[in-house]
Protein backbone atom coordinates (compact mmCIF):
# COMPACT_ATOMS: atom_id res chain seq x y z
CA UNK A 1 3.58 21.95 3.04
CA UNK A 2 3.21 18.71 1.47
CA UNK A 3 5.42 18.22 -1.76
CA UNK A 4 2.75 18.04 -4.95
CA UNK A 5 2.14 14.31 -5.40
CA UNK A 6 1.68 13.04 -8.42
CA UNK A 7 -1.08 10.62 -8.99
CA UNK A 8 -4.08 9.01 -11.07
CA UNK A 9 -8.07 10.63 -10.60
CA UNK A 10 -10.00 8.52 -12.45
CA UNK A 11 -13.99 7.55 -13.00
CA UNK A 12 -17.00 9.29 -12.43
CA UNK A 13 -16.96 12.12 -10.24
CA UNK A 14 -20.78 13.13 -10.23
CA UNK A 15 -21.46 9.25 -8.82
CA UNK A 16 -22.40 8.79 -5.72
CA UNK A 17 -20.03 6.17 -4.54
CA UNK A 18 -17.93 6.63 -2.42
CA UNK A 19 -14.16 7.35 -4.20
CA UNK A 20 -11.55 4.45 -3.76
CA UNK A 21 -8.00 5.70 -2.81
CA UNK A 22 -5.20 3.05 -3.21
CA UNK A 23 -1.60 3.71 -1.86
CA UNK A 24 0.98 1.58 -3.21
CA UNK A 25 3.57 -0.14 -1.29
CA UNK A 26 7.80 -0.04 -1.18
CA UNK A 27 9.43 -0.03 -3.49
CA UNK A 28 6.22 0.86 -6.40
CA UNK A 29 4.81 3.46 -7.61
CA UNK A 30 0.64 4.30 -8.58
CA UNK A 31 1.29 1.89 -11.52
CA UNK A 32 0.96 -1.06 -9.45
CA UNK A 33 -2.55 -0.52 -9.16
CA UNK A 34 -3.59 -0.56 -12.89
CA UNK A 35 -5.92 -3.45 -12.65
CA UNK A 36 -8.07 -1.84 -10.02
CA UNK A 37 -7.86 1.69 -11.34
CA UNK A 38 -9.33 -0.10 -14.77
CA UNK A 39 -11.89 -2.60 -12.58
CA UNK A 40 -13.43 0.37 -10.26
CA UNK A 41 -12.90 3.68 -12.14
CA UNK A 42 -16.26 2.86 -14.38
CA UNK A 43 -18.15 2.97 -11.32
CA UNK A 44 -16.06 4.94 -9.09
CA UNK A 45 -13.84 7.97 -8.53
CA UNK A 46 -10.73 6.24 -8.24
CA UNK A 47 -7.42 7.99 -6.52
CA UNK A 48 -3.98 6.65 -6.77
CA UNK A 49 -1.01 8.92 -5.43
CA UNK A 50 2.70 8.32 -6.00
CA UNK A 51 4.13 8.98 -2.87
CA UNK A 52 6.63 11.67 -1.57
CA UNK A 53 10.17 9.76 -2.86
CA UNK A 54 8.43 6.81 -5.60
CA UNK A 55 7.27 7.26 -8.96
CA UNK A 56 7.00 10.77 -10.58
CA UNK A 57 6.40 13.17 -6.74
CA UNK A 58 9.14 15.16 -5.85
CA UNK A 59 12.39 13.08 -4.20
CA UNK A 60 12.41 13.46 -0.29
CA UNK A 61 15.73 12.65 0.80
CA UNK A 62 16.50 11.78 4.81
CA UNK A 63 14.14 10.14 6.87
CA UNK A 64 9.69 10.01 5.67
CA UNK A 65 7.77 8.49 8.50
CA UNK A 66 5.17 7.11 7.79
CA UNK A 67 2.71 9.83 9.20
CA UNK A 68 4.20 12.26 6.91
CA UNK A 69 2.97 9.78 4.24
CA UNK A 70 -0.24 9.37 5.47
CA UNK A 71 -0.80 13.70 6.09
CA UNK A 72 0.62 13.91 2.41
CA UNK A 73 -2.26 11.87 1.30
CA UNK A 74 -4.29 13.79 3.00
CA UNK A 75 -3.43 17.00 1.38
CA UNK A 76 -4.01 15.86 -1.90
CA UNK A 77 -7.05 14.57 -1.27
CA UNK A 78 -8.27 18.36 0.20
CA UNK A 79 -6.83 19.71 -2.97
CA UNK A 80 -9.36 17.22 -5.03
CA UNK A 81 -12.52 18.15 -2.63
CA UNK A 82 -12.45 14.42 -1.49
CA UNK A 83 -13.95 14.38 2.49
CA UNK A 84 -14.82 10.65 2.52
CA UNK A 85 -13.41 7.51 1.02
CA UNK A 86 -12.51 3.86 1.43
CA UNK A 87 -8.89 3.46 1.31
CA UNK A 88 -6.23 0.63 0.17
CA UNK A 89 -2.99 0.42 0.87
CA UNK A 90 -0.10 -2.99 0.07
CA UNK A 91 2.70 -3.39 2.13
CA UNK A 92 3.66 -0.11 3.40
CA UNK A 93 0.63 1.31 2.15
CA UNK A 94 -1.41 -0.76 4.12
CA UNK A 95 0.79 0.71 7.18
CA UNK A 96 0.29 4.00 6.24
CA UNK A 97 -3.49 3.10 5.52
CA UNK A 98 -3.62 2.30 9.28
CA UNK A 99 -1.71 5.39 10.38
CA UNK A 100 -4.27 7.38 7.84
CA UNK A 101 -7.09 5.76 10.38
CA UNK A 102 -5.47 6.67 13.14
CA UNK A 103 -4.96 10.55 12.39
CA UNK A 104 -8.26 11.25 10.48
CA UNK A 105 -10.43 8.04 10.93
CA UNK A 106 -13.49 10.37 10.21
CA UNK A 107 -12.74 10.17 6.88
CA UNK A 108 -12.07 6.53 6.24
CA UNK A 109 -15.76 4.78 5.07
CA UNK A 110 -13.66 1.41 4.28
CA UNK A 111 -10.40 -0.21 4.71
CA UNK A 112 -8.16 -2.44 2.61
CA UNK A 113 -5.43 -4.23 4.02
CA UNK A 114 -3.49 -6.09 1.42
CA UNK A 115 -0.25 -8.10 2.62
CA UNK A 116 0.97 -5.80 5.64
CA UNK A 117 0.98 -6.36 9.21
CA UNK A 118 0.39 -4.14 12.63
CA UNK A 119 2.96 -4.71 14.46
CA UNK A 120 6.43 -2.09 15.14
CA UNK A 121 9.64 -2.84 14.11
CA UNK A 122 11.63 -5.48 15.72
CA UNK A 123 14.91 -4.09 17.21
CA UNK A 124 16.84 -6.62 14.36
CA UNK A 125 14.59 -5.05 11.75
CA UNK A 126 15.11 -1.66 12.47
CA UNK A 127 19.39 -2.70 12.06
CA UNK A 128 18.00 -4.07 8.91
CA UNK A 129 15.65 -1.44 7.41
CA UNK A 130 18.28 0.97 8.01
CA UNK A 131 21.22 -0.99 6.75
CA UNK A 132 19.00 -1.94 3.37
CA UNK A 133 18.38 1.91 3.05
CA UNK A 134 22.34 2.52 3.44
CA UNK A 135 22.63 -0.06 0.77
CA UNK A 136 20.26 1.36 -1.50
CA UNK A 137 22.14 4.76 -1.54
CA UNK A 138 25.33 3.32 -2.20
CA UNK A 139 25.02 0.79 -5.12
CA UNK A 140 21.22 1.80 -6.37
CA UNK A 141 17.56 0.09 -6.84
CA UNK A 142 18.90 -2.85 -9.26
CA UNK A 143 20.79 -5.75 -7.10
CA UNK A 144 17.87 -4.88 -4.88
CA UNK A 145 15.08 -5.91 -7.01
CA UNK A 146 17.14 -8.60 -8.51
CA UNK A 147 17.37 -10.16 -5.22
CA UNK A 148 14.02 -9.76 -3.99
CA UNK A 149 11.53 -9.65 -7.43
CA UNK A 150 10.79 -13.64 -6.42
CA UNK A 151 10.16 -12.74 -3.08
CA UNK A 152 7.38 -9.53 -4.03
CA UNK A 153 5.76 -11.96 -7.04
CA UNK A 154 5.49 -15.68 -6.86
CA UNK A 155 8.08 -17.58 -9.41
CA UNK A 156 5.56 -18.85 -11.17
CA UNK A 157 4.01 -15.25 -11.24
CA UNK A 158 3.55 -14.38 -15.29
CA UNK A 159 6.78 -12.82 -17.10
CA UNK A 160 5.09 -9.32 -17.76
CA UNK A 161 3.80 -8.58 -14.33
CA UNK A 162 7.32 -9.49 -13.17
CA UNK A 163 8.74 -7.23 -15.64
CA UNK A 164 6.23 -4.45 -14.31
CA UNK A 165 7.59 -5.08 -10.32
CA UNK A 166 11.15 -5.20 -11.72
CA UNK A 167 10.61 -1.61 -13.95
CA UNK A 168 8.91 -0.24 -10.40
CA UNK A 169 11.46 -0.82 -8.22
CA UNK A 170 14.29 -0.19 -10.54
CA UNK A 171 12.45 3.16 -11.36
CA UNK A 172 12.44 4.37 -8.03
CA UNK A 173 14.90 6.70 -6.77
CA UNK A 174 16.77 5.03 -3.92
CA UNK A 175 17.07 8.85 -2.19
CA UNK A 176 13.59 8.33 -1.60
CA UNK A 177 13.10 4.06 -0.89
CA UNK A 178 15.69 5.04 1.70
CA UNK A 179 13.93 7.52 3.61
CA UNK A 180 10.78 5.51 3.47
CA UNK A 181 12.63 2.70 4.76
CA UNK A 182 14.30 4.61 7.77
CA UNK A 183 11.23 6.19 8.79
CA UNK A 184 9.29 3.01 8.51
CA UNK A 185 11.75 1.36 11.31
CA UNK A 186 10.32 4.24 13.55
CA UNK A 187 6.81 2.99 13.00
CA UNK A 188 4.04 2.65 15.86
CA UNK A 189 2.36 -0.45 16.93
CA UNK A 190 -0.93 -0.47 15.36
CA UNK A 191 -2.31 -3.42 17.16
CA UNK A 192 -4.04 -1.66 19.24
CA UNK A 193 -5.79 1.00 16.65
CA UNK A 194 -7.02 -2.10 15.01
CA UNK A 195 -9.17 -3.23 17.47
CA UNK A 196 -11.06 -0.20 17.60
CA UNK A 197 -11.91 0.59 13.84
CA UNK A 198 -15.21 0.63 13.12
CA UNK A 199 -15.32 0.66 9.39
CA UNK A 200 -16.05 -2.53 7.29
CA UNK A 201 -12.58 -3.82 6.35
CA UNK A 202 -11.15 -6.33 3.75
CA UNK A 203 -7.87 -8.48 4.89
CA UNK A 204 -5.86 -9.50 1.63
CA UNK A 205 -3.19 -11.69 1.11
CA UNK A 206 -1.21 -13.95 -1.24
CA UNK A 207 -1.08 -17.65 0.21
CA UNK A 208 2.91 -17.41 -0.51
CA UNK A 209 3.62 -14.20 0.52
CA UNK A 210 6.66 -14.34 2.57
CA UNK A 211 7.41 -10.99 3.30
CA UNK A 212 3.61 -11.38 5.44
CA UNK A 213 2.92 -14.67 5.47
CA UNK A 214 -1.05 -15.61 5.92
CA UNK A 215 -0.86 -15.89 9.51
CA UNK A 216 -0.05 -12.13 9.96
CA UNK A 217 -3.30 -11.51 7.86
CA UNK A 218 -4.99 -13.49 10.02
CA UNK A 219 -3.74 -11.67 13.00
CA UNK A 220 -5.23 -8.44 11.66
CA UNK A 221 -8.53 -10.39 10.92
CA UNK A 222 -9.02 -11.19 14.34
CA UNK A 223 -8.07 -7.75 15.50
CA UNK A 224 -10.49 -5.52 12.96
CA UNK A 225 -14.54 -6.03 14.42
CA UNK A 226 -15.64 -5.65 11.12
CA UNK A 227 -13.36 -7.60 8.86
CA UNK A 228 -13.44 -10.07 5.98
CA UNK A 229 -9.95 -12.30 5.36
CA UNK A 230 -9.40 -13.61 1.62
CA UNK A 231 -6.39 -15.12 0.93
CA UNK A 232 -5.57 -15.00 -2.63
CA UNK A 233 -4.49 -18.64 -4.48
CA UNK A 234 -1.15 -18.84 -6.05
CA UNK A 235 0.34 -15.25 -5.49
CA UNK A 236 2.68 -14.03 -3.20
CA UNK A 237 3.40 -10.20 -2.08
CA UNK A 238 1.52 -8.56 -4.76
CA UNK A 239 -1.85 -10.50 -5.52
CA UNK A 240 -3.23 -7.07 -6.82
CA UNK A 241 -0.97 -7.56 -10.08
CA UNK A 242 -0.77 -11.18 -9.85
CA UNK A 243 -4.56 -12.51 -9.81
CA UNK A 244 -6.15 -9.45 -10.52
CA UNK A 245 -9.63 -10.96 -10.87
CA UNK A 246 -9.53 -12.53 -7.50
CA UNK A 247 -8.29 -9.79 -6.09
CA UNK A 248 -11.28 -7.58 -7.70
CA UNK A 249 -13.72 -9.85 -6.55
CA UNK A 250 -13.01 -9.69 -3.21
CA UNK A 251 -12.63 -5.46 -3.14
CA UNK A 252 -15.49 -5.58 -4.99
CA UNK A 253 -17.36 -7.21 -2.43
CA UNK A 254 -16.48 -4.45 0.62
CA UNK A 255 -17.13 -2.05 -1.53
CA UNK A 256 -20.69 -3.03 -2.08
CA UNK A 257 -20.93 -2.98 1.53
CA UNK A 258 -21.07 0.93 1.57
């Protein structure tokens, strides 16, 4: 049984448009997507889970892959009577996004990828993941975002939507970043999947996002049929928060495609 997820049901629910559900990345929580939830929810039943381990749903210590994930989000979305959807996910939600497609792809009317990539772990990254997640239960969530706040928003990114990525990740209880993190070293390849997912699909990313650079958007591009690519100016891992308006636009724009 899936732990009871917290999580954000906004907008109209008599419309009939299709809901939006947005799953946030590592290490966030539903908050991250309070521009969208404000942009879409006027139109738009809009669903935005914290996931097993972030925000306020129950701590999940050990290992969450990221199937787990994606069948949580599927649960909740039974519980709400939701049978169709389009579906966003940043980062590690836009991994569990594609493992969503892969277990129930019935369900998925439209895809978002923001800032993720396809590919499985690396043999150094899975040394990596795991030794970040030991970290992260020995000293805590605040070196952590210290050291990498520059590297999820651009520098030049404005003071109070750094603040918000800082008060995520320092929010979120390193029992559960950890497991996400050790079962996301486990993931599948999704390269394949891609190529045979046959919903329209948005590619996002932040021209300086290091942690996915543009050419890993562009090599999920090529692999969707149906895909659009927008890469968003001056942002990095988070253009969601950081141009909100651009970001918007361009989610606005699959979405008017259903």
């Amino acid at each position: 049984m899936a732990p009871f997820l917290a999580y954000e049901d906004k907008g109209a629910q008599a419309t009939t448009a299709v809901p939006l559900v947005l799953i946030h990345g590592h290490p966030f929580d539903r908050t991250m997507w309070a521009p969208q939830v404000a942009a879409f929810s006027p139109a738009r039943r809009v669903i935005a889970p914290d996931l097993r381990g972030y925000g306020a749903s129950p701590v999940v210590p050990g290992i969450t892959p990221l199937s787990v994930f994606a069948e949580d989000v599927a649960a909740l979305l039974d519980d709400l009577r939701v049978p169709e959807f389009a579906l966003a996910g940043l980062s590690m939600g836009g991994q569990i996004a594609m493992e969503c497609y892969r277990l129930f792809p019935e369900r998925v009317r439209a895809l978002v990828l923001a800032d993720t990539f396809a590919a499985a772990e690396t043999p150094a990254g899975k040394v990596s993941r795991n030794e970040t997640a030991d970290r992260l239960l020995r000293e805590g969530m605040d070196g952590y975002a210290d050291e990498v706040l520059h590297k999820m928003v651009a520098p030049y990114a404005r003071p109070e939507v750094a603040a918000h990525v800082r008060r995520m990740m320092t929010g979120t209880p390193a029992e559960g970043a950890a497991a996400a993190l050790r079962g996301r070293a486990e993931r599948p390849d999704y390269r394949e999947l891609l190529t045979r997912v046959t919903v329209p699909t948005l590619v996002v990313v932040g021209e300086d996002d290091e942690y996915t650079p543009v050419a890993d958007a562009q090599a999920l591009h090529e692999a969707v049929p149906d895909s659009v690519l927008h890469v968003v100016r001056k942002a990095a891992h988070m253009p969601n928060l950081e141009q909100p308006d651009e970001f918007n636009e361009a989610l606005a724009g699959l979405l008017a495609r259903l």
